[in-house]
PDB file of N, CA and C in Angstrom:
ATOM      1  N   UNK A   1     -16.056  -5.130  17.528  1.00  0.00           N
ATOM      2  CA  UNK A   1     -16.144  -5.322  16.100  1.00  0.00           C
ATOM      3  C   UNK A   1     -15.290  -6.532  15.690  1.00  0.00           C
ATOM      4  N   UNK A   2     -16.178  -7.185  14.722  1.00  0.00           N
ATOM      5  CA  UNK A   2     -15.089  -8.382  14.178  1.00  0.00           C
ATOM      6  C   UNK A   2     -13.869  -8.152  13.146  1.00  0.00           C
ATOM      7  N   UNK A   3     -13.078  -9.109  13.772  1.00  0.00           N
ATOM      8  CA  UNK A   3     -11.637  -8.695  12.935  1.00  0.00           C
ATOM      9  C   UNK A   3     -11.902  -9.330  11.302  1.00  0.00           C
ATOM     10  N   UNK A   4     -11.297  -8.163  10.209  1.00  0.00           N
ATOM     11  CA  UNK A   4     -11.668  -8.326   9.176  1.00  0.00           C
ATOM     12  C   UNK A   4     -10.047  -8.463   8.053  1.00  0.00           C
ATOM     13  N   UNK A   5      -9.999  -9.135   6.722  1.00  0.00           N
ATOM     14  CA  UNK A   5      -8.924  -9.415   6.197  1.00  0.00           C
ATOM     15  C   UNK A   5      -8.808  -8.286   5.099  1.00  0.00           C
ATOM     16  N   UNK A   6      -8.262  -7.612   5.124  1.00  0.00           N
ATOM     17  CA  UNK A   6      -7.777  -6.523   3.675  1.00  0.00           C
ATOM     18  C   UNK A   6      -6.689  -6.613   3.091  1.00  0.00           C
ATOM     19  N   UNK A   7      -6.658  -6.647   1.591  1.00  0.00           N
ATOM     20  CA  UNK A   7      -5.824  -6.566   0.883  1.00  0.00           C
ATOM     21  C   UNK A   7      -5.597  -5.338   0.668  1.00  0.00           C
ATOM     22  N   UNK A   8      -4.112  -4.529   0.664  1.00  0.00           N
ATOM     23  CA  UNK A   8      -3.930  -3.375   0.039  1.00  0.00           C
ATOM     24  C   UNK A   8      -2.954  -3.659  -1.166  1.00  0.00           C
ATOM     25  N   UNK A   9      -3.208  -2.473  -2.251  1.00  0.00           N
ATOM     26  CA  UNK A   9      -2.452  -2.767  -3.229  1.00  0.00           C
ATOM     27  C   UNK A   9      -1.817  -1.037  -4.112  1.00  0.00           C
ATOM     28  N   UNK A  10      -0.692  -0.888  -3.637  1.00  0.00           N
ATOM     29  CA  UNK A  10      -0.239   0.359  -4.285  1.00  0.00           C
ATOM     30  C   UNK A  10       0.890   0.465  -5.231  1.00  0.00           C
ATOM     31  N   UNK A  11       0.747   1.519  -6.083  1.00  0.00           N
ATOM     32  CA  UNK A  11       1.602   1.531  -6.690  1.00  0.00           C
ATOM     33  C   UNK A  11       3.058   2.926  -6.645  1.00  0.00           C
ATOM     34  N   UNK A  12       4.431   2.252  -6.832  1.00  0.00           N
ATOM     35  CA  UNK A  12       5.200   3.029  -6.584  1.00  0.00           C
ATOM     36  C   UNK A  12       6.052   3.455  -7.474  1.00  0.00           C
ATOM     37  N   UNK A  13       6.530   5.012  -7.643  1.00  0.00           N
ATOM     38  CA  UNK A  13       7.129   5.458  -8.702  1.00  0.00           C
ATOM     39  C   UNK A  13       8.026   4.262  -8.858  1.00  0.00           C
ATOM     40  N   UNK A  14       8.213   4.402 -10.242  1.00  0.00           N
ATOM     41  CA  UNK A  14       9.481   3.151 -10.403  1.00  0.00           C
ATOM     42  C   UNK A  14      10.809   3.668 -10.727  1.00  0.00           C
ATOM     43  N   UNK A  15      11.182   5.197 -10.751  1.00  0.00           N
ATOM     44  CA  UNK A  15      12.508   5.595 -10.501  1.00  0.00           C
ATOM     45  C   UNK A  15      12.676   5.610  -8.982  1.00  0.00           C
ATOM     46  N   UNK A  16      12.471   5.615  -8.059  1.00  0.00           N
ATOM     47  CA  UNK A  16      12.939   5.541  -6.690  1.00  0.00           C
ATOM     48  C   UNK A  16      14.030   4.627  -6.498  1.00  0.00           C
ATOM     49  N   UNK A  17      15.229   4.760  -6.067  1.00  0.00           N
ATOM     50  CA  UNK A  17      15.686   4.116  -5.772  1.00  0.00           C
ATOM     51  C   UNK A  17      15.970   2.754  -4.278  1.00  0.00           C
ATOM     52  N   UNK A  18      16.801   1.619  -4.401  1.00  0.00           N
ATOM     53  CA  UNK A  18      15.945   0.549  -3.713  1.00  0.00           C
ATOM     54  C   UNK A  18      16.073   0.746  -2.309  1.00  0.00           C
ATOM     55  N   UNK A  19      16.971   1.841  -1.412  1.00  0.00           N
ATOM     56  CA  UNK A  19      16.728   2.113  -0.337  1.00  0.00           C
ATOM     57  C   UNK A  19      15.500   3.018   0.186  1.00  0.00           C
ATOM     58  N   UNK A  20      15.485   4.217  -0.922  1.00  0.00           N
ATOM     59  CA  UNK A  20      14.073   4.817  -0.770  1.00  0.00           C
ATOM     60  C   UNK A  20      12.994   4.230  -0.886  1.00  0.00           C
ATOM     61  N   UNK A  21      12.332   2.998  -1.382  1.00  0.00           N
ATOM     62  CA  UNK A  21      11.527   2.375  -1.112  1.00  0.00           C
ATOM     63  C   UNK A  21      11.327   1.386  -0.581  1.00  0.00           C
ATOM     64  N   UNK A  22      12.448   1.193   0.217  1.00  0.00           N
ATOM     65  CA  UNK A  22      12.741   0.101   1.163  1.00  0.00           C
ATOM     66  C   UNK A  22      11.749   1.236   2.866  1.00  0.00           C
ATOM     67  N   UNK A  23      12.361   2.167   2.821  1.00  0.00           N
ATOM     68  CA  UNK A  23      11.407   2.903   3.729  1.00  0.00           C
ATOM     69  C   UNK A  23      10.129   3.043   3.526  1.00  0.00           C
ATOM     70  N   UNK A  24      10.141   3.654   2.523  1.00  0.00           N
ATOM     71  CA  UNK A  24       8.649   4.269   2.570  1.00  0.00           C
ATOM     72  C   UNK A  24       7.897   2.609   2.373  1.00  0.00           C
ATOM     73  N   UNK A  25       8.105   1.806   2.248  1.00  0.00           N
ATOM     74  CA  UNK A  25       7.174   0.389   2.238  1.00  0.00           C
ATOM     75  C   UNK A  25       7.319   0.558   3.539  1.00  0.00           C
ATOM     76  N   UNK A  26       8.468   0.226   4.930  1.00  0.00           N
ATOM     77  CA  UNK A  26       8.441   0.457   6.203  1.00  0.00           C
ATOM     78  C   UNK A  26       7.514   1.112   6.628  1.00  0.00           C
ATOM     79  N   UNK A  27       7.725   2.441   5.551  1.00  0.00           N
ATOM     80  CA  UNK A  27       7.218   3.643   6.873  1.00  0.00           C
ATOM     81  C   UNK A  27       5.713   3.335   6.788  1.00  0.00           C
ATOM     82  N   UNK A  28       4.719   2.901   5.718  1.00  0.00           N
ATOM     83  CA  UNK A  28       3.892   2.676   5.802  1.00  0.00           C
ATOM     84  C   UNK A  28       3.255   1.307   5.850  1.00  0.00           C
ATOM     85  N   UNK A  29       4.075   0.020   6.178  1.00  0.00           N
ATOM     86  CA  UNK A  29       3.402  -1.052   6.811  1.00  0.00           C
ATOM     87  C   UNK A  29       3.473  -0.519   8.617  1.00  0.00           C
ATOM     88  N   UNK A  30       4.744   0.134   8.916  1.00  0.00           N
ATOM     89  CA  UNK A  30       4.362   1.003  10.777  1.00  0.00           C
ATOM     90  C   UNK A  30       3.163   1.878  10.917  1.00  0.00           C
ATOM     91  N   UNK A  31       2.584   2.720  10.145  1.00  0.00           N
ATOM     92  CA  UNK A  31       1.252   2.984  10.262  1.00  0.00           C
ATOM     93  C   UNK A  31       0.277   2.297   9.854  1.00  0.00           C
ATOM     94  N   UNK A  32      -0.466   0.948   9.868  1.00  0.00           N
ATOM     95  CA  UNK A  32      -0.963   0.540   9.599  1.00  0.00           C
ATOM     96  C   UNK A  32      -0.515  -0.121  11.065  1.00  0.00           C
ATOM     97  N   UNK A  33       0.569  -0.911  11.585  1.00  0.00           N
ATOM     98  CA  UNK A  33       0.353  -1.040  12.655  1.00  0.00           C
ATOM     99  C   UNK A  33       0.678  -0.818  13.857  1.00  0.00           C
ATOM    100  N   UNK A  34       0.658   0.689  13.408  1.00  0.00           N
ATOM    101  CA  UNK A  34       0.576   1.603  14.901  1.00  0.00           C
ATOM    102  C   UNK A  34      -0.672   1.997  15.415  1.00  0.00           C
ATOM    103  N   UNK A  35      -1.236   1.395  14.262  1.00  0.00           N
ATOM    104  CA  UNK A  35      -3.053   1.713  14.136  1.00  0.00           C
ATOM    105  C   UNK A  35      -3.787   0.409  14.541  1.00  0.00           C
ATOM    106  N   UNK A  36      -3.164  -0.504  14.339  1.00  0.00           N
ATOM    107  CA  UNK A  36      -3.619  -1.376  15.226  1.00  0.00           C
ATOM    108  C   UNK A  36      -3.908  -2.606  14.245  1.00  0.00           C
ATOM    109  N   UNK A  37      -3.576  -2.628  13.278  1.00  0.00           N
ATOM    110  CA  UNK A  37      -3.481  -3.365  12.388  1.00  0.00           C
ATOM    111  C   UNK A  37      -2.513  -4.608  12.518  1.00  0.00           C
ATOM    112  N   UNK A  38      -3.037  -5.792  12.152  1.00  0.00           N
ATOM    113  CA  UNK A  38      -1.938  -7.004  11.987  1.00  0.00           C
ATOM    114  C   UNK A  38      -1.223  -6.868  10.458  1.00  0.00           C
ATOM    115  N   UNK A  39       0.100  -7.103   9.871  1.00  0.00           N
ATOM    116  CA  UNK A  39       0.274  -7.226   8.594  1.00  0.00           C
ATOM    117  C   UNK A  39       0.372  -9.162   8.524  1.00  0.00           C
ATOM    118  N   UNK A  40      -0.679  -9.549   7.552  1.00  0.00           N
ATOM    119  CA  UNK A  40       0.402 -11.280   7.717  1.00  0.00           C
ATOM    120  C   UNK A  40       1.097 -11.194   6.523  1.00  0.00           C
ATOM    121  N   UNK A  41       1.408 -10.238   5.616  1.00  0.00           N
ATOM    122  CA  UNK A  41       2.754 -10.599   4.554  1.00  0.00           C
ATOM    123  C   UNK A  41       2.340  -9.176   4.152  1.00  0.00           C
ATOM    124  N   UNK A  42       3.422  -8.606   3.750  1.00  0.00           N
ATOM    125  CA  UNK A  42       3.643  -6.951   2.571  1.00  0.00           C
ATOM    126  C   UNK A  42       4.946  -7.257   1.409  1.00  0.00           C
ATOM    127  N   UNK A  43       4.638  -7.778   0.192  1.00  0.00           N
ATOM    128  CA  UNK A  43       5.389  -8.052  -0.622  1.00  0.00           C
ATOM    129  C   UNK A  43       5.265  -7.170  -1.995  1.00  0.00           C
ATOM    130  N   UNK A  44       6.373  -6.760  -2.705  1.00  0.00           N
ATOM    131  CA  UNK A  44       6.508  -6.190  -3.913  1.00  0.00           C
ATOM    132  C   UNK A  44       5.679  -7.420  -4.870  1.00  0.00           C
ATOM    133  N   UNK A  45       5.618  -7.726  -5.692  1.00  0.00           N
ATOM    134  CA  UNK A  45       4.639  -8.152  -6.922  1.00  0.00           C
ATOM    135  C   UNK A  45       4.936  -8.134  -7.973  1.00  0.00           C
ATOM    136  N   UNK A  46       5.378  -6.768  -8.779  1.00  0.00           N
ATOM    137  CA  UNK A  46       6.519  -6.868 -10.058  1.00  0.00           C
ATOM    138  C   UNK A  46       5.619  -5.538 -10.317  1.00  0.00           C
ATOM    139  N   UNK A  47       6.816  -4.923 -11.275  1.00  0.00           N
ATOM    140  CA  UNK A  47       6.815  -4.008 -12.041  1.00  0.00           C
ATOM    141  C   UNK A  47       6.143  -4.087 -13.222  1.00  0.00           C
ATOM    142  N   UNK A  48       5.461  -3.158 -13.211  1.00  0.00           N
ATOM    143  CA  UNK A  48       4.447  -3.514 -14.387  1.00  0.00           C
ATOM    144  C   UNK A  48       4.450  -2.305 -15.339  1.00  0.00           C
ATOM    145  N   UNK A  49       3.620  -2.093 -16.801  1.00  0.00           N
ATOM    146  CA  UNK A  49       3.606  -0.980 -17.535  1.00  0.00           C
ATOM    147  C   UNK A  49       1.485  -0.571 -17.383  1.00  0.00           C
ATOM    148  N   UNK A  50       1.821   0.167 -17.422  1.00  0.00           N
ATOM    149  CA  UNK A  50       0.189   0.494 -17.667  1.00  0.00           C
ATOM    150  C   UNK A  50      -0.650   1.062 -18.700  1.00  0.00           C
ATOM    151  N   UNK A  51      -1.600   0.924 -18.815  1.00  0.00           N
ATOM    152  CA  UNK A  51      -2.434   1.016 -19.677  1.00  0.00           C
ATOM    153  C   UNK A  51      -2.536   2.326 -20.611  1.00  0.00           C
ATOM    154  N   UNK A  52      -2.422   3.098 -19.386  1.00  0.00           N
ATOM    155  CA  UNK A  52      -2.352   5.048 -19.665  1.00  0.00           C
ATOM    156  C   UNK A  52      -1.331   5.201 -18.731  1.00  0.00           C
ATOM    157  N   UNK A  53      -0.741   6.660 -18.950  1.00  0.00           N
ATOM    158  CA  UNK A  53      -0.120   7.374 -17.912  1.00  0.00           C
ATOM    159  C   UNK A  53      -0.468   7.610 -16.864  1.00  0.00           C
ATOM    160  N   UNK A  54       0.327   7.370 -15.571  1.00  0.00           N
ATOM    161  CA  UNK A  54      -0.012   8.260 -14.126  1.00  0.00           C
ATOM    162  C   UNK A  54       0.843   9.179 -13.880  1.00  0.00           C
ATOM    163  N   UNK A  55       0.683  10.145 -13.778  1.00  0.00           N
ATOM    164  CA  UNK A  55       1.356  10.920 -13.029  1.00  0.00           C
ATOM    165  C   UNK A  55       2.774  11.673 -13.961  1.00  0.00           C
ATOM    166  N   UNK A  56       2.385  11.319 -14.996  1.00  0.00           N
ATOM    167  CA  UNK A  56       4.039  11.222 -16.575  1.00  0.00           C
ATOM    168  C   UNK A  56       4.856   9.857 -16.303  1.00  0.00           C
ATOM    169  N   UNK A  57       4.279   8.885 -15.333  1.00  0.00           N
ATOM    170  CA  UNK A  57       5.018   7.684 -15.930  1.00  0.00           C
ATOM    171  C   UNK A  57       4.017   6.689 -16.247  1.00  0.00           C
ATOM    172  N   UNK A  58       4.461   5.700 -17.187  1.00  0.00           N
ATOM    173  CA  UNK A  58       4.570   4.334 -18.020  1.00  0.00           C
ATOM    174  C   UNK A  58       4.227   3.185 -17.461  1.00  0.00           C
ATOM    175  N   UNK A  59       5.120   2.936 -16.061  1.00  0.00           N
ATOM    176  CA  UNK A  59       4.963   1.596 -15.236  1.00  0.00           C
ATOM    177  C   UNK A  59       5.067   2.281 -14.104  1.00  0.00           C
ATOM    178  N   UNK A  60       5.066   0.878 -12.906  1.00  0.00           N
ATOM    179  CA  UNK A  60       5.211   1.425 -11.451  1.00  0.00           C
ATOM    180  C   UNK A  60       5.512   0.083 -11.180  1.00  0.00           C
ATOM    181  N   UNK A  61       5.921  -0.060  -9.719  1.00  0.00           N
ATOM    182  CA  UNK A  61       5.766  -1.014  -8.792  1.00  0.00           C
ATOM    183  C   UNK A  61       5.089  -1.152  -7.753  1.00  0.00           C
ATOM    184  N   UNK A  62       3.924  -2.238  -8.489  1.00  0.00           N
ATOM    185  CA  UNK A  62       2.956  -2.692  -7.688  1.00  0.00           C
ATOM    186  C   UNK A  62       3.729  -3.646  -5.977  1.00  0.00           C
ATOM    187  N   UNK A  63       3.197  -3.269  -5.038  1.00  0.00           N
ATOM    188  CA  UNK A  63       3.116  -3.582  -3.889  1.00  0.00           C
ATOM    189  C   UNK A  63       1.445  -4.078  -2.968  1.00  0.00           C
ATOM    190  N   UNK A  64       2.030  -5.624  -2.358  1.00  0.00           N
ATOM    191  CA  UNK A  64       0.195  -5.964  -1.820  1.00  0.00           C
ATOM    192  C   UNK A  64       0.551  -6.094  -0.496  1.00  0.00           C
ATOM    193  N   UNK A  65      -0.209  -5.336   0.122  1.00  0.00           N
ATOM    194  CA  UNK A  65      -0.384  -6.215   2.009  1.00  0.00           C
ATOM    195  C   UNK A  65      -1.647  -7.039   2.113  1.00  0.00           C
ATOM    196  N   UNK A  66      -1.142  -7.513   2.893  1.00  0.00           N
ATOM    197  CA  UNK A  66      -2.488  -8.620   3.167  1.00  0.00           C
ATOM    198  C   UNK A  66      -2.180  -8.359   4.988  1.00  0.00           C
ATOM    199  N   UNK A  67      -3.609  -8.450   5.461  1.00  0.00           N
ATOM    200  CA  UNK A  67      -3.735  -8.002   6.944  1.00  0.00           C
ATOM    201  C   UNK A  67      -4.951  -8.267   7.598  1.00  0.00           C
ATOM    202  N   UNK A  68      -4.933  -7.987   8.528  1.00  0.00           N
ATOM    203  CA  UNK A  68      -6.234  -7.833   9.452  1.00  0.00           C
ATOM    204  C   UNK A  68      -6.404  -6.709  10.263  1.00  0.00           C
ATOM    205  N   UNK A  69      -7.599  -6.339  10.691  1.00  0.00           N
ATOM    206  CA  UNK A  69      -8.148  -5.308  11.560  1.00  0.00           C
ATOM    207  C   UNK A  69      -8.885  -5.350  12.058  1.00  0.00           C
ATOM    208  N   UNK A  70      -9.757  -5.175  12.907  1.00  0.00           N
ATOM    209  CA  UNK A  70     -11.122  -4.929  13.878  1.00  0.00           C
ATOM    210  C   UNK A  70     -11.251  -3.476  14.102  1.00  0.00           C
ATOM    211  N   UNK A  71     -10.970  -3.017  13.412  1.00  0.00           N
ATOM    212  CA  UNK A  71     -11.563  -1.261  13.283  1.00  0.00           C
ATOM    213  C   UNK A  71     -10.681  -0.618  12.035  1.00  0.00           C
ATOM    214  N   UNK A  72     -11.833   0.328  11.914  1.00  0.00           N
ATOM    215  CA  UNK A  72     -11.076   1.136  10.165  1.00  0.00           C
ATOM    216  C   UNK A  72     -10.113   2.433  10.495  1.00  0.00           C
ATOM    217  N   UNK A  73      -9.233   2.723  11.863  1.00  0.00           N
ATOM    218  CA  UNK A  73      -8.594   3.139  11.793  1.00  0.00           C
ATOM    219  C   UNK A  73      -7.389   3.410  11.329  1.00  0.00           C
ATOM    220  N   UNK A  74      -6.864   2.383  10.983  1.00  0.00           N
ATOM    221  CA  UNK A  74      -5.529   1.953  10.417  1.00  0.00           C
ATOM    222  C   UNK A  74      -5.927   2.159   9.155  1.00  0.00           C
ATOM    223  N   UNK A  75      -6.595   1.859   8.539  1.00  0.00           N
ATOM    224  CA  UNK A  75      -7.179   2.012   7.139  1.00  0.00           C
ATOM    225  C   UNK A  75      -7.578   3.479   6.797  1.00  0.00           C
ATOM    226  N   UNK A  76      -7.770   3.995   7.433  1.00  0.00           N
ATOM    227  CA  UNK A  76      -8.083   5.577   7.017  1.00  0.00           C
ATOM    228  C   UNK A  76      -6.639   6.600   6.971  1.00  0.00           C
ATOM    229  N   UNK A  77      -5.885   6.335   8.306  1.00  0.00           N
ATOM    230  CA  UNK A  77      -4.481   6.446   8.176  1.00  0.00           C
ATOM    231  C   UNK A  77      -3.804   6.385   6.912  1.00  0.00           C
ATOM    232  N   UNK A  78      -4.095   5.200   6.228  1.00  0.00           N
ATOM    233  CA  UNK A  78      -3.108   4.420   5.568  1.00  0.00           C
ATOM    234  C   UNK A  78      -3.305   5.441   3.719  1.00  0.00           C
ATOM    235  N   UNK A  79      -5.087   5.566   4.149  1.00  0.00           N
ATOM    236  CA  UNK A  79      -5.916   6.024   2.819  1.00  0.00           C
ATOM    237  C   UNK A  79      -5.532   7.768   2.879  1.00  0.00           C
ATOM    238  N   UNK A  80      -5.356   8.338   3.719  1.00  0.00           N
ATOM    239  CA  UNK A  80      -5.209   9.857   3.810  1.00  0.00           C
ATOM    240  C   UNK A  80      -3.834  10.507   3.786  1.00  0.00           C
ATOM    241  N   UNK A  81      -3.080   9.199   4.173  1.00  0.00           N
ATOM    242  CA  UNK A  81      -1.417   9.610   3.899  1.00  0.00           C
ATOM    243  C   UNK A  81      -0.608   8.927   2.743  1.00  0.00           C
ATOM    244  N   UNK A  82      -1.415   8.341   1.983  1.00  0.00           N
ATOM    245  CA  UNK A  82      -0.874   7.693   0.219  1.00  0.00           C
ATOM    246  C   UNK A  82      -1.456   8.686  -0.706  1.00  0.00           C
ATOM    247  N   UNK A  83      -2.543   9.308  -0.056  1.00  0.00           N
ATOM    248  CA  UNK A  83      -2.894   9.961  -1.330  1.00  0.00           C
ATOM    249  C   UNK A  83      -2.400  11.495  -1.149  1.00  0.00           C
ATOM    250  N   UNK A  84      -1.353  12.061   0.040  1.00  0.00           N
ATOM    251  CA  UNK A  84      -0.943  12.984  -0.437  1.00  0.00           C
ATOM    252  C   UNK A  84       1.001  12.841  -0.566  1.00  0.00           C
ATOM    253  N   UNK A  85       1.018  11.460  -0.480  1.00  0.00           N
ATOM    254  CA  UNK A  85       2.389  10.878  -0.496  1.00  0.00           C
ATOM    255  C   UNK A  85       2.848  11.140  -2.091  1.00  0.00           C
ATOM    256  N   UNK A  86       3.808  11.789  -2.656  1.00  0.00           N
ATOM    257  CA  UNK A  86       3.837  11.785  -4.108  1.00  0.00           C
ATOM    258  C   UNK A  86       4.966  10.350  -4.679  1.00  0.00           C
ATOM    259  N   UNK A  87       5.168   9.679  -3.928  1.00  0.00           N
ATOM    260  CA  UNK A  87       6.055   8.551  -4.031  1.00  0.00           C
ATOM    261  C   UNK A  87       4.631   7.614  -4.601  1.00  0.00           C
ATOM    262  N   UNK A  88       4.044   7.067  -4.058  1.00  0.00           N
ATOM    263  CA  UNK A  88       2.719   6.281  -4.141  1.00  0.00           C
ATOM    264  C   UNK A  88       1.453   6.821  -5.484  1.00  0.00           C
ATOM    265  N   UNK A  89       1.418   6.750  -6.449  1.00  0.00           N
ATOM    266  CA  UNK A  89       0.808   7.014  -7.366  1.00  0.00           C
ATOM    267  C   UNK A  89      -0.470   6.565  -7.736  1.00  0.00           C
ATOM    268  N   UNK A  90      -0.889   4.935  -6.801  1.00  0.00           N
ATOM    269  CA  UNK A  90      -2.245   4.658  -6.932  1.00  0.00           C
ATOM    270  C   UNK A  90      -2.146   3.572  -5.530  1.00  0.00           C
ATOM    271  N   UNK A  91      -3.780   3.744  -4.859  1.00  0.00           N
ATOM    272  CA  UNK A  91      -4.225   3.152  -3.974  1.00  0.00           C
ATOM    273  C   UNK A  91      -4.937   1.993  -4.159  1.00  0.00           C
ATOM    274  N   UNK A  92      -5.653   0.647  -3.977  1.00  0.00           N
ATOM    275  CA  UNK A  92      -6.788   0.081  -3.656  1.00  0.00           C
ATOM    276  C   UNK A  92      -6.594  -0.501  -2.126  1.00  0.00           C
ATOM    277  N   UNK A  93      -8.023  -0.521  -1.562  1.00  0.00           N
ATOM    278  CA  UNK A  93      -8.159  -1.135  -0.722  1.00  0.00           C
ATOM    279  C   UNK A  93      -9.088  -1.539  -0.774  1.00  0.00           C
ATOM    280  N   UNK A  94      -9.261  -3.019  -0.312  1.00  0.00           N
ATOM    281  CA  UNK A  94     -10.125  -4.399  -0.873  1.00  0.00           C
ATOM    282  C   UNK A  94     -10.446  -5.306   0.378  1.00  0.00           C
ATOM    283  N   UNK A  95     -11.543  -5.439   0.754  1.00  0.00           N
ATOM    284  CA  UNK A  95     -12.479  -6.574   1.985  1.00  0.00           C
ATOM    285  C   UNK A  95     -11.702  -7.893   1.281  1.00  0.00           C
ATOM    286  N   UNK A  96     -11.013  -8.825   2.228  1.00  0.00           N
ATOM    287  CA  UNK A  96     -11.068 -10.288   1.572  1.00  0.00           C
ATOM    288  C   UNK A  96     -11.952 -11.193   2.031  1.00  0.00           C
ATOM    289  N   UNK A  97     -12.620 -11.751   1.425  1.00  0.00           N
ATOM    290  CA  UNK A  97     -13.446 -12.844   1.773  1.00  0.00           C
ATOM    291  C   UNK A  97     -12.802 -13.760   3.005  1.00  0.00           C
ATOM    292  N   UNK A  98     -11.895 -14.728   2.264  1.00  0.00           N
ATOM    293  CA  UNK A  98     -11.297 -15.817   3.224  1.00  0.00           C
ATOM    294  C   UNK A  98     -10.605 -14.861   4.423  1.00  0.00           C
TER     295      UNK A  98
END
């Protein structure tokens, strides 16, 4: 299978404090490539407010990886353990063109 570019983009409670999400960003750019995934950058983005409520909060901190893969394993990993993660409040995952 050909290797393909994904953007991920989540969002994180924004009371956490900056060692606790110093891991859990770790713990989940290591599954992604324990799965076999390349990361070429995982950067915070800024804190933002939103539109409606998630979860009883206001804002979050948005976080993007940008990566590669040649199989959707790492990606299913990544999709089945954010959404029962209660730190992580919203998912996308996005095909990149370039």
């Amino acid at each position: 299978m050909e290797e393909k570019k994904y953007e991920i983009t989540y969002i994180i409670r924004p009371d956490m404090d900056d060692a606790a999400k110093t891991a859990l960003v770790e713990r989940f750019d290591k599954i992604l490539t324990d799965n076999g995934a390349k990361i070429i950058d995982s950067k915070d983005w800024s804190k933002r407010r939103f539109a409606y409520e998630i979860g009883g909060y206001n804002e979050g901190i948005y976080h993007i990886i940008n990566m590669t893969t040649d199989s959707d394993e790492s990606l299913n990993e990544f999709d089945r353990l954010s959404k029962i993660n209660d730190d992580i409040l919203r998912h996308m995952i996005v095909v990149r063109d370039n």
